[in-house]
Protein backbone atom coordinates (compact mmCIF):
# COMPACT_ATOMS: atom_id res chain seq x y z
CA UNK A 1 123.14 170.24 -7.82
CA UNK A 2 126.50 172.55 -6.80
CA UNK A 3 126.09 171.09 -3.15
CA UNK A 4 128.69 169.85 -0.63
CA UNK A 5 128.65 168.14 3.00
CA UNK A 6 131.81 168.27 4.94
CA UNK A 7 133.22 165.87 7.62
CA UNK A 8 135.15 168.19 10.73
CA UNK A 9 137.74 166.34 12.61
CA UNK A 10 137.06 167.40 16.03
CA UNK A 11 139.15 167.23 19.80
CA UNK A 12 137.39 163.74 20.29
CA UNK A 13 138.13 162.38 16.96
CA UNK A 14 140.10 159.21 16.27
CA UNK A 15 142.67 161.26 14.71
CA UNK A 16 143.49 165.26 14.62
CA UNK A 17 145.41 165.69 11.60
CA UNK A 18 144.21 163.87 7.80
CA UNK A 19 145.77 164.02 4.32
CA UNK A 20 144.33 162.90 0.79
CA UNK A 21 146.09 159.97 0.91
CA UNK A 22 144.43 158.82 3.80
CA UNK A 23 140.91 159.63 2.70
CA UNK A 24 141.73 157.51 -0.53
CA UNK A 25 142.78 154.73 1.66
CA UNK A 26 139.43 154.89 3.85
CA UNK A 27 138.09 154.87 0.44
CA UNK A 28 139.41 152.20 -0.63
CA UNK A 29 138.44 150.38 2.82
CA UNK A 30 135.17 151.12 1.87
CA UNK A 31 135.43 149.46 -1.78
CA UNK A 32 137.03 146.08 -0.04
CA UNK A 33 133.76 145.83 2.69
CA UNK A 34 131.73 146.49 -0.10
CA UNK A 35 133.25 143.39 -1.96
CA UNK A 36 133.59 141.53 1.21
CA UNK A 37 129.76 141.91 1.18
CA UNK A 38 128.91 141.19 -2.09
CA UNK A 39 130.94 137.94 -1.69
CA UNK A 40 128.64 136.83 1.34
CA UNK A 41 125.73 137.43 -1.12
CA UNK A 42 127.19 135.49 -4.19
CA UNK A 43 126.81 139.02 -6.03
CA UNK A 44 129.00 140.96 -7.49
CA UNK A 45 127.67 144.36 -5.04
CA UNK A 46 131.15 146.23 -6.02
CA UNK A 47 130.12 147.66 -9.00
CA UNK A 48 126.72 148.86 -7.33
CA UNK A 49 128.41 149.98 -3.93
CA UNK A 50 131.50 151.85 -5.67
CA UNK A 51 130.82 153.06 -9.05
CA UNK A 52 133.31 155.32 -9.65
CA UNK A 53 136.81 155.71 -10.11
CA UNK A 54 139.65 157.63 -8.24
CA UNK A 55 141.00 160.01 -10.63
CA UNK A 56 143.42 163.00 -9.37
CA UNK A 57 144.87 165.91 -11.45
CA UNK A 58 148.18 167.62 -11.20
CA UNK A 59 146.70 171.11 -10.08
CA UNK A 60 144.54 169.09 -7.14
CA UNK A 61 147.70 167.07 -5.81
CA UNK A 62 147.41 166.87 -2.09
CA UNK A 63 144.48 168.86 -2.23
CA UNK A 64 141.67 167.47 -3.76
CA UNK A 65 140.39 164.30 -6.06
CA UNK A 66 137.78 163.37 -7.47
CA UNK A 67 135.41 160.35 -7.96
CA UNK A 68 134.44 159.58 -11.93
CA UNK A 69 131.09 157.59 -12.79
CA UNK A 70 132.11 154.64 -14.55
CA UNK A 71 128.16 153.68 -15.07
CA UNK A 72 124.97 155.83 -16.41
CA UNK A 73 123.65 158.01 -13.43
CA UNK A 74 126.80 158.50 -12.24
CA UNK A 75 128.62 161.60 -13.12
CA UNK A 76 131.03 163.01 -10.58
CA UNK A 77 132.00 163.87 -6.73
CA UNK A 78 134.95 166.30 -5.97
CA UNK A 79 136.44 165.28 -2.48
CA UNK A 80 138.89 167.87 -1.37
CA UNK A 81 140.61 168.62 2.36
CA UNK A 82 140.94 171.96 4.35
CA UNK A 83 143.46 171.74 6.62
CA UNK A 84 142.30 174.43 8.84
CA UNK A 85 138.64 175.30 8.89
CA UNK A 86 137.43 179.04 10.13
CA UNK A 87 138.06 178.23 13.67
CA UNK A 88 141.26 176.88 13.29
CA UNK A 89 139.78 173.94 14.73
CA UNK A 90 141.30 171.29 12.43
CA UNK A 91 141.05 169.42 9.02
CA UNK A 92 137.65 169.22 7.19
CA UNK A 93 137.36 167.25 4.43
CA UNK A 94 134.76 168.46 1.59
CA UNK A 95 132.64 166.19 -0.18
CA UNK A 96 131.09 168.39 -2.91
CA UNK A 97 128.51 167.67 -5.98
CA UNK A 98 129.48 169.56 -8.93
CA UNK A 99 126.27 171.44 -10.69
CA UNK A 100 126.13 167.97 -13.22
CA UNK A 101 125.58 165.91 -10.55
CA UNK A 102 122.56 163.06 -10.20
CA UNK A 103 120.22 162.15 -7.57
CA UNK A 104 122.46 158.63 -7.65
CA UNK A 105 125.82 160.66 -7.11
CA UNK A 106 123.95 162.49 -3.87
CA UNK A 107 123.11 159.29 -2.33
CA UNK A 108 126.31 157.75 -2.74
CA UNK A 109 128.25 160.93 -1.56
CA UNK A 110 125.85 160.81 1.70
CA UNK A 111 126.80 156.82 2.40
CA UNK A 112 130.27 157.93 1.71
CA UNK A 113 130.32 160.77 4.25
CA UNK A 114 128.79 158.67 7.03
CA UNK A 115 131.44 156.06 6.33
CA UNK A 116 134.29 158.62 6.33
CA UNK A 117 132.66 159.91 9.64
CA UNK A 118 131.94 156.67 11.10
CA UNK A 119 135.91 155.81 11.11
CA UNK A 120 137.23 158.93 11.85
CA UNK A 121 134.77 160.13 14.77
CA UNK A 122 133.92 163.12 13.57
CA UNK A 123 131.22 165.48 12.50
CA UNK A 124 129.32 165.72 9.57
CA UNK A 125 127.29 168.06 8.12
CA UNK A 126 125.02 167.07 5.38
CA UNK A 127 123.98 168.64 2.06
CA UNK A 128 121.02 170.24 3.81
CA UNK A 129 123.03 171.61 6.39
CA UNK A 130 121.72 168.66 9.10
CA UNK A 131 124.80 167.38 11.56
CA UNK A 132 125.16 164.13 12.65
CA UNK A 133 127.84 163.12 15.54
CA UNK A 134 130.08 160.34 15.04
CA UNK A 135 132.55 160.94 18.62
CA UNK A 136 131.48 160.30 21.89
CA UNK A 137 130.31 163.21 23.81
């Protein structure tokens, strides 16, 4: 696929500055609502909602991470952060599909965008280049 959306912390975000660690944790925010809702259903949605893994290398420290299949159709999604973008406008954080990826690691990487959006405000651009607006205008 060799795609990637990216999520642009704007003026009328929730926040102005972001680091990896951060992202992880909205991450992982993500992973407990998922099991918060699979508990409501009496179904063990986790493994559905999140299948992957956080994994980080030495060389991507601070930089970048990425997110490991643990099941078949699931292969990989690099999540990395900018701190500047073009404009010097502020932090964009870079969801990207390497050229292995599935059809199953595109839709997650989309629900995982709009989540990351959602919570910081900001604005997305998708894999086809489509923006959607998360802050108030």
């Amino acid at each position: 696929m060799g795609k990637s959306a990216f999520v642009k912390l704007v003026t009328d975000s929730l926040k102005q500055e972001i680091t990896i660690e951060e992202i992880k944790a909205l991450l992982k925010s993500y992973i407990d609502h998922t099991y918060k809702t699979g508990e409501q259903l009496n179904w063990s949605y986790m493994q559905a909602a999140f299948p992957y893994q956080i994994e980080e290398t030495s060389e991507g420290r601070n930089k970048w991470f990425y997110l490991k299949g643990n099941t078949s159709g699931y292969y990989y999604i690099v999540v990395g952060l900018d701190k500047q973008n073009e404009n010097n406008a502020g932090p964009v954080i870079q969801i990207a599909l390497p050229e292995k990826s599935t059809h199953g690691d595109k839709g997650k990487a989309i629900e995982f965008c709009k989540y990351i959006a959602s919570k910081l405000q900001g604005e997305l651009t998708l894999f086809n280049g489509r923006k959607m607006f998360y802050y108030k205008k």
